[in-house]
Protein backbone atom coordinates (compact mmCIF):
# COMPACT_ATOMS: atom_id res chain seq x y z
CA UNK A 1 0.00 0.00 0.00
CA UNK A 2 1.37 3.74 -0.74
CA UNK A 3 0.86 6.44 1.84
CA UNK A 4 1.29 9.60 -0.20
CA UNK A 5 3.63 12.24 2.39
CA UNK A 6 5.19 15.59 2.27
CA UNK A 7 8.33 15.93 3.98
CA UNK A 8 10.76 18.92 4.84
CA UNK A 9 14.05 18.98 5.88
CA UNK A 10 16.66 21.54 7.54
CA UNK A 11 20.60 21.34 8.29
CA UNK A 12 21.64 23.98 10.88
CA UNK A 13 24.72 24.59 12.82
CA UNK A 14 27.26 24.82 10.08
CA UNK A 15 30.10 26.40 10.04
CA UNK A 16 30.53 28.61 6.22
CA UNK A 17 29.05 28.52 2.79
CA UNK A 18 30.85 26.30 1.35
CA UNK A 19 29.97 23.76 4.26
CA UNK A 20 26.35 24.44 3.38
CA UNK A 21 27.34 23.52 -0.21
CA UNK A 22 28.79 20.39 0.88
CA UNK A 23 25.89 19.38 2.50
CA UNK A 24 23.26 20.06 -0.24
CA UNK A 25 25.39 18.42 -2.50
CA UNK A 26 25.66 15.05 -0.41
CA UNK A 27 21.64 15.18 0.29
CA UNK A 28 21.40 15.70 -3.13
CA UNK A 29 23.50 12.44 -4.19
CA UNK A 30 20.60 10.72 -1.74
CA UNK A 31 17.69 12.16 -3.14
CA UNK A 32 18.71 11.16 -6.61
CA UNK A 33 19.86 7.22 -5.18
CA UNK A 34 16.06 7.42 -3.65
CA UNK A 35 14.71 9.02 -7.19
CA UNK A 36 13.15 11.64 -6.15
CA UNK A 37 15.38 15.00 -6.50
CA UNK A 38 13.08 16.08 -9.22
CA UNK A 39 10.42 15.87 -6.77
CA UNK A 40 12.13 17.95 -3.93
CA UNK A 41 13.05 21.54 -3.78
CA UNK A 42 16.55 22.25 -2.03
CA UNK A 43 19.37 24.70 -1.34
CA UNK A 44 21.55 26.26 0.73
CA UNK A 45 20.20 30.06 2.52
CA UNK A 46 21.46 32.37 5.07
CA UNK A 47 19.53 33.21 7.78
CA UNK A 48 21.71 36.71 9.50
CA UNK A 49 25.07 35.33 7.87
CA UNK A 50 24.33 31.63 9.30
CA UNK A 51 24.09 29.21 6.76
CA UNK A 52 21.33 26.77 6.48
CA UNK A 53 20.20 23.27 4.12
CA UNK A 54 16.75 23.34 3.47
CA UNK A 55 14.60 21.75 1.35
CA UNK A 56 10.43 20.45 0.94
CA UNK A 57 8.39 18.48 -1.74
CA UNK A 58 6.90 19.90 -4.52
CA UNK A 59 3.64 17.54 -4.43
CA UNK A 60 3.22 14.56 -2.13
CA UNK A 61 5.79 12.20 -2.60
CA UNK A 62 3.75 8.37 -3.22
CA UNK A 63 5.77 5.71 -1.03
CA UNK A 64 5.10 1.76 -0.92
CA UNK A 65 6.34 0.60 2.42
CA UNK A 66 6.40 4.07 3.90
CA UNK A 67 6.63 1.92 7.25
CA UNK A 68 10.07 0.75 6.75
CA UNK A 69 11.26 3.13 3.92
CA UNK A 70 11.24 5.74 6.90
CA UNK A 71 13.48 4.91 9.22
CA UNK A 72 16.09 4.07 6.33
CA UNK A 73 16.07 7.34 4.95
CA UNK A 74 16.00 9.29 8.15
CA UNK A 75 19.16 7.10 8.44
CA UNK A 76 21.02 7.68 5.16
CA UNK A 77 19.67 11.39 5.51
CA UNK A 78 21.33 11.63 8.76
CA UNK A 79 24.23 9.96 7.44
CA UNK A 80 24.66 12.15 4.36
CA UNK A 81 25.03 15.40 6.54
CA UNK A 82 27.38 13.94 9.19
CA UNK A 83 29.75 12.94 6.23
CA UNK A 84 30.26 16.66 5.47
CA UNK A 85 29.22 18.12 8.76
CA UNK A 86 29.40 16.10 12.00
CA UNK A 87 28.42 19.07 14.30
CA UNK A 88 25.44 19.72 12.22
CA UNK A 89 22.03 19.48 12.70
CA UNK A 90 19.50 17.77 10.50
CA UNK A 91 16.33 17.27 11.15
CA UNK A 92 12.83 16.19 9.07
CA UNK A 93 9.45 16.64 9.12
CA UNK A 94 7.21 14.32 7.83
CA UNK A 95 3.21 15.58 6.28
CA UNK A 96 0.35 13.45 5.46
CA UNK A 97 -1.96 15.56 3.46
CA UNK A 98 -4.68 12.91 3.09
CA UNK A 99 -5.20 13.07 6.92
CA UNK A 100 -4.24 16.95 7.19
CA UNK A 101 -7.74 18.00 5.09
């Protein structure tokens, strides 16, 4: 069964621009291993000179298995930021707009 979901995500507590870079770039290399850059909109912003990740769907994102698909991308998610940016902080927020109306 699918469970259709929006999801956003945000990387504080790095250090420079080009840290911020690194880390779009390596959640970028997930979202296209999990095929679905094309359906999320990311980048890097400053928020008073402190750079941030960001990013959100476009349109509900249809996942079969959402139950265990979950916890393995929170994990390679998590994963992908430490690479670049151990001290960071990544964290996402998971929608269902079929319940949400």
């Amino acid at each position: 069964m699918s469970v259709n979901i929006n999801l956003h995500f945000t990387v504080s507590r790095l250090t420079d621009a080009a840290q911020a870079e690194a880390v779009a770039e390596s959640i970028g290399e997930l979202l296209r291993d999990e095929g679905i850059e094309n359906q999320i909109s990311y980048g890097t912003a400053c928020d008073d000179g402190v750079p941030y990740v960001s990013g959100e769907t476009r349109f509900p994102l249809s996942i079969t298995g959402f139950g265990r698909w979950q916890p393995e991308f929170e994990s390679s998610f998590a994963f992908a930021v430490a690479e670049v940016a151990p001290e960071a902080k990544g964290g996402i927020e998971w929608g269902y707009p079929v319940e949400e109306r």
